[in-house]
Protein backbone atom coordinates (compact mmCIF):
# COMPACT_ATOMS: atom_id res chain seq x y z
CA UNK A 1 -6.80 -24.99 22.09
CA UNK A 2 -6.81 -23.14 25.25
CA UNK A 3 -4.27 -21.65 26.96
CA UNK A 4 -3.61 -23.52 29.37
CA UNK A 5 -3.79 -26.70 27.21
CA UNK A 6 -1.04 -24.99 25.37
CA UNK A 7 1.16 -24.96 28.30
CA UNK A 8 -0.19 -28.09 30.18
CA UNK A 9 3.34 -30.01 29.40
CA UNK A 10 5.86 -27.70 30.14
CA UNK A 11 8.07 -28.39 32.69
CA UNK A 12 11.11 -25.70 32.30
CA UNK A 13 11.90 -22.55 31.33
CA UNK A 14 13.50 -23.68 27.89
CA UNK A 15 10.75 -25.50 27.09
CA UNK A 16 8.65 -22.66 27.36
CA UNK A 17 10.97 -20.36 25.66
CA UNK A 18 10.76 -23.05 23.01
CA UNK A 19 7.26 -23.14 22.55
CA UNK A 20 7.45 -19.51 22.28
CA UNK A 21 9.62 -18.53 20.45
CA UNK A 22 11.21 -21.36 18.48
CA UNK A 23 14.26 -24.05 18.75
CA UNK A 24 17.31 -22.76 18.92
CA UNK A 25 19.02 -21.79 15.57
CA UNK A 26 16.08 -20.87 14.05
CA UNK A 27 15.49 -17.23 13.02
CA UNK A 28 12.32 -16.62 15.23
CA UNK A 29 14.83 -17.84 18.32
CA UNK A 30 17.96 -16.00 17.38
CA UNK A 31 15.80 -12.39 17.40
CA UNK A 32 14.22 -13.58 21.23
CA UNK A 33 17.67 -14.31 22.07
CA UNK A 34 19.00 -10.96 20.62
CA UNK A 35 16.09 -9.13 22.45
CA UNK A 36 17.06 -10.63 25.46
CA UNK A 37 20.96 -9.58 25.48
CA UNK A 38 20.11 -5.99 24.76
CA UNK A 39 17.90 -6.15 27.23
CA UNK A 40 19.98 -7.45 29.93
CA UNK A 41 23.01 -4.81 28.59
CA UNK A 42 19.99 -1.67 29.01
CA UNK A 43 19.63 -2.76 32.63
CA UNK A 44 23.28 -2.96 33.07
CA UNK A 45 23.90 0.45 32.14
CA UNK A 46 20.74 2.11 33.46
CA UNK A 47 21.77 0.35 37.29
CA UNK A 48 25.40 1.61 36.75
CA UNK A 49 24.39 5.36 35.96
CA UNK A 50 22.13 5.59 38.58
CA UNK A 51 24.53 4.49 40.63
CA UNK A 52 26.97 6.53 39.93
CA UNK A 53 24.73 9.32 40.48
CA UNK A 54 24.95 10.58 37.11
CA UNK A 55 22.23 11.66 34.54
CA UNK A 56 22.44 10.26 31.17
CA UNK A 57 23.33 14.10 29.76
CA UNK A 58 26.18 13.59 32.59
CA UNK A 59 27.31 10.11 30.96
CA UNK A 60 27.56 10.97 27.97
CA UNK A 61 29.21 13.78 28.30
CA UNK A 62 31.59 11.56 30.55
CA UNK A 63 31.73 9.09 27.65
CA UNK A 64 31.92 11.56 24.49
CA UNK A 65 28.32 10.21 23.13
CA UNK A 66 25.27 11.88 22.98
CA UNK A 67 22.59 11.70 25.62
CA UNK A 68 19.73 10.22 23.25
CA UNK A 69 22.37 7.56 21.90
CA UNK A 70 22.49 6.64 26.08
CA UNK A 71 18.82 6.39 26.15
CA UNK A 72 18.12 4.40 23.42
CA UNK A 73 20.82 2.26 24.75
CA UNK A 74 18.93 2.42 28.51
CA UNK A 75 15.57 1.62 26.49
CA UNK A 76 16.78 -1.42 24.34
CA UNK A 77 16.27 0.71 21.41
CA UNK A 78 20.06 1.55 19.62
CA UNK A 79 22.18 -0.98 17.75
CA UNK A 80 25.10 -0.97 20.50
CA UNK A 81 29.13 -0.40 19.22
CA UNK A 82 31.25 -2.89 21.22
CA UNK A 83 34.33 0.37 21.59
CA UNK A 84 31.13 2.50 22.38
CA UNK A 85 29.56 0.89 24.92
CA UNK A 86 33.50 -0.22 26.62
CA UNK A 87 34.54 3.78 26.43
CA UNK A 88 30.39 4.12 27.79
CA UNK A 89 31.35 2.01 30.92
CA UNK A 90 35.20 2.68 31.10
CA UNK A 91 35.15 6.35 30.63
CA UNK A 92 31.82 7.67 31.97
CA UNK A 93 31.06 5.00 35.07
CA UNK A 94 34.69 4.09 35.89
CA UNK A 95 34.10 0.67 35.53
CA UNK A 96 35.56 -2.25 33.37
CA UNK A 97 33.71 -4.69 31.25
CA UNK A 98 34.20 -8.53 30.49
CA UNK A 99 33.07 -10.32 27.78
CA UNK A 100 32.27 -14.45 27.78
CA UNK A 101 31.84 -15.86 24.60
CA UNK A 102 29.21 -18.73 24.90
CA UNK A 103 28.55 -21.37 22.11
CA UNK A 104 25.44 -21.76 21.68
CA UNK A 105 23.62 -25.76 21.20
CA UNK A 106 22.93 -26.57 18.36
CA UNK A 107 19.59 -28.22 16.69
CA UNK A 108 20.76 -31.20 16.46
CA UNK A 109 22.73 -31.31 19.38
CA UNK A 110 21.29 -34.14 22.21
CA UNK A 111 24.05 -33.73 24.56
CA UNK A 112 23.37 -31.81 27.61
């Protein structure tokens, strides 16, 4: 199959998320879907220090971490304390944090 026979039928982003990496629930899906929130959180807090005008040496030091736990949180790479990363963005950028809680569909779920 070539590629673009692969992809001939999709019509929307979650079916090609689908395709790729699995319906939702499943263990392939939940680690895209993991990926994907700590990469969205990195971007956060690499836009807000740089905006702030601060180095990440200068954030941490702001936010009583180190400066290589604030990189691998900038690169995607560190497994991310909720009363870290609050003090992180409280603290050391001056700014406040909300949380929404989401549920996600589930498999067997048809309604939209």
């Amino acid at each position: 199959m070539t590629i673009m026979e692969k992809y001939k039928y999709i019509k929307t982003f979650d079916e090609l998320i689908e395709l790729e990496h699995g319906k939702i629930g499943t263990e392939s899906r939940n680690k895209y879907e993991e990926g994907a929130q700590m990469f969205i959180v990195s971007e956060m807090l690499k836009e807000a220090r740089k905006e702030a005008n601060l180095t990440q040496e200068q954030l941490a030091e702001k936010a009583g971490t180190k400066k290589s736990y604030i990189s691998k949180l900038e690169n995607g790479k560190g497994n991310i304390q909720l009363s870290t990363l609050i003090r992180i963005f409280e603290q050391g950028l001056n700014r406040r944090i909300g949380l929404t809680f989401l549920y996600a569909k589930q498999k067997n779920d048809t309604t939209t």
